[in-house]
N, C-alpha and C. Protein backbone atom coordinates (compact mmCIF):
# COMPACT_ATOMS: atom_id res chain seq x y z
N UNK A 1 33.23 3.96 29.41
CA UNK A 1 32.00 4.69 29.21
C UNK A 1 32.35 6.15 28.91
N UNK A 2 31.73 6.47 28.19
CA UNK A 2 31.76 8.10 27.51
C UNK A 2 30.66 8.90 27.95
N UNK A 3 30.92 10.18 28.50
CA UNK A 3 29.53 10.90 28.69
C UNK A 3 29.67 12.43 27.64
N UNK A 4 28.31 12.31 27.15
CA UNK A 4 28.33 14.17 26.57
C UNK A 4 26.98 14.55 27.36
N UNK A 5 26.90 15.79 27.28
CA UNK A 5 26.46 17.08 28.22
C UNK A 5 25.03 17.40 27.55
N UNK A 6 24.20 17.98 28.23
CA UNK A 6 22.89 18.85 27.30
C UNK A 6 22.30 19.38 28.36
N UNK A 7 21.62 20.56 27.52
CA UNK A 7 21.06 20.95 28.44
C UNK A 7 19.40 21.13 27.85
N UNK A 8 18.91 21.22 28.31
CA UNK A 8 17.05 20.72 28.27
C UNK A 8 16.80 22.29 28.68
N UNK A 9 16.30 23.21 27.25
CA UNK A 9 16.31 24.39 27.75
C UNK A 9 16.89 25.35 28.39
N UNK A 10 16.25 25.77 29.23
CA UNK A 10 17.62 26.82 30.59
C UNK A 10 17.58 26.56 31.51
N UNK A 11 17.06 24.76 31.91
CA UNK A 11 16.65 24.30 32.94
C UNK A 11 17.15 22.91 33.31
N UNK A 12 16.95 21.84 32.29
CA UNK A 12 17.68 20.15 33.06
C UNK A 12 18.90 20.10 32.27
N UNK A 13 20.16 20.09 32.98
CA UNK A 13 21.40 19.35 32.82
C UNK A 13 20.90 17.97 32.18
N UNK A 14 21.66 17.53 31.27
CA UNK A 14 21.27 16.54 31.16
C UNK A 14 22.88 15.70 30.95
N UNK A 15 22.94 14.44 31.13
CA UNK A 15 24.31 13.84 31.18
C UNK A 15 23.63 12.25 30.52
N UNK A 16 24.01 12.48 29.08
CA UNK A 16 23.90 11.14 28.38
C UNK A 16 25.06 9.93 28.09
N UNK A 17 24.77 9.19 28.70
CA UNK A 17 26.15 7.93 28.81
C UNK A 17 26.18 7.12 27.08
N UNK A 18 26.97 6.92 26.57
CA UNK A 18 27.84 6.44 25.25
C UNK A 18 28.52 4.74 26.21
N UNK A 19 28.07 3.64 25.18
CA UNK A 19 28.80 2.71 25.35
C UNK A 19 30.07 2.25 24.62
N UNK A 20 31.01 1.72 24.88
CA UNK A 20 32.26 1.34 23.63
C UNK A 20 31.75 1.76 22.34
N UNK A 21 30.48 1.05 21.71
CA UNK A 21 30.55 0.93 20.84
C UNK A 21 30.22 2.73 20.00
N UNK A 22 29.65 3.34 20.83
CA UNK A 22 28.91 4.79 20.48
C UNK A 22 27.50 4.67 20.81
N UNK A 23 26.97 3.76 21.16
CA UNK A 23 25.37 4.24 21.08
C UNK A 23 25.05 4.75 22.45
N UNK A 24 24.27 5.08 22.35
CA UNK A 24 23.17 5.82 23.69
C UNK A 24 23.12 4.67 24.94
N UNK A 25 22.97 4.96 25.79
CA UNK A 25 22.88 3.89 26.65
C UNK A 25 22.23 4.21 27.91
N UNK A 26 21.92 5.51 28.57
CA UNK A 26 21.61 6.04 29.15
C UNK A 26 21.37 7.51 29.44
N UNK A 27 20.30 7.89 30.47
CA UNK A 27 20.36 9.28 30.66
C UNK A 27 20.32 9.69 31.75
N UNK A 28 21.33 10.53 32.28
CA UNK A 28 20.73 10.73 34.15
C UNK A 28 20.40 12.44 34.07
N UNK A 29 19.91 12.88 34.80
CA UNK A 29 19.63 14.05 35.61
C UNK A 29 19.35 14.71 36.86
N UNK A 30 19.79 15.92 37.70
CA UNK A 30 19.75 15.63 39.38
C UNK A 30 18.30 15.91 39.55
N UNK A 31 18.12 15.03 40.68
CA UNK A 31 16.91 15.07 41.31
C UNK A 31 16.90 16.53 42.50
N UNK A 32 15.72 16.89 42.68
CA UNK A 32 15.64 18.10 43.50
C UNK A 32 15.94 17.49 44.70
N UNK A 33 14.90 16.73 44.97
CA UNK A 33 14.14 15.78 46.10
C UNK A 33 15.64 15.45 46.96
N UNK A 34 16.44 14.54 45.83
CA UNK A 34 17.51 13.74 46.69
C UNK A 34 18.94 14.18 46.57
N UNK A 35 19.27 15.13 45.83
CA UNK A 35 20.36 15.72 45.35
C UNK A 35 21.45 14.80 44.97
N UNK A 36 20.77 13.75 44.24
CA UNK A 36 21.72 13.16 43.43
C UNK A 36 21.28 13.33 41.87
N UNK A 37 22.38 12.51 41.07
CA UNK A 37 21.77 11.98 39.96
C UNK A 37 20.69 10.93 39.42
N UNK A 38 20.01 11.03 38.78
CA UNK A 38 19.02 9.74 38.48
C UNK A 38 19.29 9.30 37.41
N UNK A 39 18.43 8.34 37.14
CA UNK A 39 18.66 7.79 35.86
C UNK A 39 17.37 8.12 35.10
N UNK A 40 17.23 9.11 34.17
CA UNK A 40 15.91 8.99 33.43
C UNK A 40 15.91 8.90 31.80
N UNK A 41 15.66 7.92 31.63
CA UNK A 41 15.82 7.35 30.43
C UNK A 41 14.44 8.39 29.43
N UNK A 42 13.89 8.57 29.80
CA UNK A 42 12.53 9.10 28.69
C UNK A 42 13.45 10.60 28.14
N UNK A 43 14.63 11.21 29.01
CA UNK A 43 15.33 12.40 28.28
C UNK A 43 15.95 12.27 27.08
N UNK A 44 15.82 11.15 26.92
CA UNK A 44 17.11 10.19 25.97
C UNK A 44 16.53 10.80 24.22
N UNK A 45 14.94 10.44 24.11
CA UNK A 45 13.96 10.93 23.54
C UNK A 45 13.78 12.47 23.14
N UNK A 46 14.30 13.15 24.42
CA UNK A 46 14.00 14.88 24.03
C UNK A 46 15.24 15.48 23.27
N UNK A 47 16.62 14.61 24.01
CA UNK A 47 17.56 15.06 23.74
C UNK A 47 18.29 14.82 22.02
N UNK A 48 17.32 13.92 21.62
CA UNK A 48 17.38 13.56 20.18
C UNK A 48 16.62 14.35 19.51
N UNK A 49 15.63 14.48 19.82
CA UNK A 49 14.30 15.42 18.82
C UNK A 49 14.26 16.78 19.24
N UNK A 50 14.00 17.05 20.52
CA UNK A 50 13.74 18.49 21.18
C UNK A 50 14.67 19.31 20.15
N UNK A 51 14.01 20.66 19.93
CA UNK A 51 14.83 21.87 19.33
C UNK A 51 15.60 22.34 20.49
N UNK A 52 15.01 22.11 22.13
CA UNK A 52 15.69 23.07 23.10
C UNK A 52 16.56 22.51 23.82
N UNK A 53 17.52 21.67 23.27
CA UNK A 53 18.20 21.05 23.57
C UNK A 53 19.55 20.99 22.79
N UNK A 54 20.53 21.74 23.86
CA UNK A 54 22.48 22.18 23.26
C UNK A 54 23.05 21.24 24.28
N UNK A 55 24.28 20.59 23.36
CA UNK A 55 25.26 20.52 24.04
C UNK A 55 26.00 21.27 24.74
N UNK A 56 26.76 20.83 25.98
CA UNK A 56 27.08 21.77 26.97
C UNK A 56 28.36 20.84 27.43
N UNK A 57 29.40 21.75 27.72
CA UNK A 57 30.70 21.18 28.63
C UNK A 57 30.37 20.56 29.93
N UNK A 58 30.95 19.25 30.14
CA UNK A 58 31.41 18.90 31.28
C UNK A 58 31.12 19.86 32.60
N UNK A 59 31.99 21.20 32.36
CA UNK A 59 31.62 22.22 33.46
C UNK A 59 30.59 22.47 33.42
N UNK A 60 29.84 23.24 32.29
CA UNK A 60 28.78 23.87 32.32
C UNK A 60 27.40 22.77 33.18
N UNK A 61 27.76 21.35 32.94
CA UNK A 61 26.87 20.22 33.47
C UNK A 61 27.26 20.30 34.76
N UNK A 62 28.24 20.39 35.43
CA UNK A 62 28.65 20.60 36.81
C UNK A 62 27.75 21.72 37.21
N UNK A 63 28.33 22.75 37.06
CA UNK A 63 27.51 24.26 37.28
C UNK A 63 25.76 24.40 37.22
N UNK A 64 25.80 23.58 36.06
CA UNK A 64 23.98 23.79 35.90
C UNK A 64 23.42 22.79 37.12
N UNK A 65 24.10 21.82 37.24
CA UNK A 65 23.36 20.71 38.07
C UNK A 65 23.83 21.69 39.49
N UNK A 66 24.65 21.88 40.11
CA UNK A 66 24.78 23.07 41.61
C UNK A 66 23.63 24.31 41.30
N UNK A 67 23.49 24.35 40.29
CA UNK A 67 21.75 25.50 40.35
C UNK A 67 20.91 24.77 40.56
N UNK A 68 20.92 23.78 39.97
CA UNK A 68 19.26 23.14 39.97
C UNK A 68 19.09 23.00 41.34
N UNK A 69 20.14 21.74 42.07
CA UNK A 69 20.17 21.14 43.39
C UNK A 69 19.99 22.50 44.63
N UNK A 70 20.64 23.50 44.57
CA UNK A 70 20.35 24.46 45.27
C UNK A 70 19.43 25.40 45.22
């Protein structure tokens, strides 16, 4: 499994999962509530179309998700 990074504005980390083959396969993002990751598939959608939406490093997805959660 392959993951690349986004970020949803200046606000949701986003962490989209890649299967063998390349396609999309999933989307998670941290929850406030439970301070994990979720799985929310409807980002999958923004992160294709949205204008406010950059790719972002590995770190930078680390880092953004320790802001959100805290």
């Amino acid at each position: 499994m392959e993951y690349r990074y986004y970020l949803l504005g200046e606000r949701v980390p986003i962490r989209v999962a890649f299967n063998e083959q390349g396609l999309k396969c999933g989307a998670e993002a941290p929850n406030r509530t439970t301070g994990q990751l979720e799985m929310r598939h409807e980002l999958m959608s923004r992160v294709e179309q949205s204008p406010e939406v950059r790719e972002i490093s590995k770190a930078e997805f680390t880092r953004r998700c320790a802001l959100t959660l805290n």
